[in-house]
Protein backbone atom coordinates (compact mmCIF):
# COMPACT_ATOMS: atom_id res chain seq x y z
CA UNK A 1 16.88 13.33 0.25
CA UNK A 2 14.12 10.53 0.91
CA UNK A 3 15.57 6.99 0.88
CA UNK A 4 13.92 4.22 -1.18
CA UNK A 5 14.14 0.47 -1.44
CA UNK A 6 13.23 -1.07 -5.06
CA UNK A 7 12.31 -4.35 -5.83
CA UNK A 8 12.11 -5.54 -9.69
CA UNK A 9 10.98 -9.07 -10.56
CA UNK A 10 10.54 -10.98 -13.66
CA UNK A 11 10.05 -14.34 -15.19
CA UNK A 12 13.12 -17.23 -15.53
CA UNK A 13 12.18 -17.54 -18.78
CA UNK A 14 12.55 -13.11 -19.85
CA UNK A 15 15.43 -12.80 -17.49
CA UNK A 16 17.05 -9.86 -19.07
CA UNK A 17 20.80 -11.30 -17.67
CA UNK A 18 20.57 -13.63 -20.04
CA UNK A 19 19.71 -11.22 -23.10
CA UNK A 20 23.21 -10.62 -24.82
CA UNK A 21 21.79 -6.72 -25.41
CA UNK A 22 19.40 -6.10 -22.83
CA UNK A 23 21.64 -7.31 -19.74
CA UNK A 24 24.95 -5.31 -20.25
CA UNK A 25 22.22 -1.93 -21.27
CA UNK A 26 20.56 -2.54 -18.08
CA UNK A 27 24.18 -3.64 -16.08
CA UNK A 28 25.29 0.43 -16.91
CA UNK A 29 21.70 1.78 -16.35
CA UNK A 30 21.47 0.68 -12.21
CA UNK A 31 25.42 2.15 -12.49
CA UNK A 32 26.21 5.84 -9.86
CA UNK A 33 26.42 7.38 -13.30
CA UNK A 34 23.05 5.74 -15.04
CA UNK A 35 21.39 6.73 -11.69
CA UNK A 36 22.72 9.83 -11.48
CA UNK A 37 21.11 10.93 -15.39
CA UNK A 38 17.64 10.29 -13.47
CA UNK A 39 18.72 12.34 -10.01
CA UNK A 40 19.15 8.81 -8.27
CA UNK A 41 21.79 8.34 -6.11
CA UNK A 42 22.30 4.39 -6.04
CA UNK A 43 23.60 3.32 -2.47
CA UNK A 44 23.71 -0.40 -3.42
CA UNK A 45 22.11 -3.21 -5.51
CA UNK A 46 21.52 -6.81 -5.85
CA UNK A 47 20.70 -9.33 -7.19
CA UNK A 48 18.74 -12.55 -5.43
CA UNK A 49 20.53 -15.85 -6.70
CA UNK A 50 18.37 -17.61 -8.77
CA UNK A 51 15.76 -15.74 -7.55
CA UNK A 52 15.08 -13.43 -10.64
CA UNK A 53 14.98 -10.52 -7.95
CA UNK A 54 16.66 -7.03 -8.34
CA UNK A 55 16.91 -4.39 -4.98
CA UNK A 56 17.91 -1.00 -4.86
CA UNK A 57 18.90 1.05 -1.93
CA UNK A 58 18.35 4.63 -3.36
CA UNK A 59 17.53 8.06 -3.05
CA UNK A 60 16.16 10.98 -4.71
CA UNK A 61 14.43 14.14 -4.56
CA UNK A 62 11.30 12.06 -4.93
CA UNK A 63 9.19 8.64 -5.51
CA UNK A 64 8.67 10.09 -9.33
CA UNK A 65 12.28 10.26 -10.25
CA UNK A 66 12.80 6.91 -9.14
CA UNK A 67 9.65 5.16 -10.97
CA UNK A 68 10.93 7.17 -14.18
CA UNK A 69 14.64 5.86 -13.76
CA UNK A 70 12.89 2.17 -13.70
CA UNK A 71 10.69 2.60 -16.58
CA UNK A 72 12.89 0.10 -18.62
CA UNK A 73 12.65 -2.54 -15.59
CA UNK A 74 8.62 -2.21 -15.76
CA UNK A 75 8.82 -3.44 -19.14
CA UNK A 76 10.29 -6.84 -18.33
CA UNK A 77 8.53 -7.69 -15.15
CA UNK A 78 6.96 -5.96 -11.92
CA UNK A 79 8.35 -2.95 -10.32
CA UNK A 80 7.98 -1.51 -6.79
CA UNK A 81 9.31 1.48 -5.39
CA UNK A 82 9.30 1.91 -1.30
CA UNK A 83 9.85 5.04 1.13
CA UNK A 84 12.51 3.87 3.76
CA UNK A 85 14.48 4.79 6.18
CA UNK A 86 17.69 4.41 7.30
CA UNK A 87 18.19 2.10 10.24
CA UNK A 88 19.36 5.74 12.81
CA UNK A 89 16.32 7.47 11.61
CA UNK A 90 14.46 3.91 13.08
CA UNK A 91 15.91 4.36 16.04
CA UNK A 92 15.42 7.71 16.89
CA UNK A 93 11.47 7.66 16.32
CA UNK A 94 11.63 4.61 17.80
CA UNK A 95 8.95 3.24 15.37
CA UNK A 96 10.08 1.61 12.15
């Protein structure tokens, strides 16, 4: 399946962490099993401290699944979703 990198931002001020019912809604939604509802397999996420940054390492059968799994993100701040590739597949084109 394609591999994607994510990258949410937002404001200090709207950070949803701090939001006693957004933050633990969206803590289960970027969960394996919240991806998984949306066909997105999470590999790994984090969080930039202090930075009010969010990435995801994903996949899915395509760029659409993974914009509709971070519909809820695009409501608090900017979203973008990026083809990658794996660092292997790098080295065997030998081109990033």
């Amino acid at each position: 399946m394609p591999l994607f990198i994510v990258r949410h931002e937002h404001a200090a001020e709207t950070c949803p962490a701090g939001n006693p019912q957004v933050g633990p809604m969206l803590a289960q939604h970027v969960s394996k099993p919240g991806g998984e509802k949306f066909g997105v397999n999470i590999h790994g996420e984090a969080v930039v401290t202090g930075g009010d940054a969010l990435y995801l390492i994903v996949d899915a059968a395509d760029q659409s699944k993974v914009e509709a799994f971070m519909a809820p993100f695009s409501q608090m701040g900017s979203v973008e979703v990026l083809p990658a590739s794996s660092c292997e597949q790098v080295v065997a084109r030998a081109a990033c």
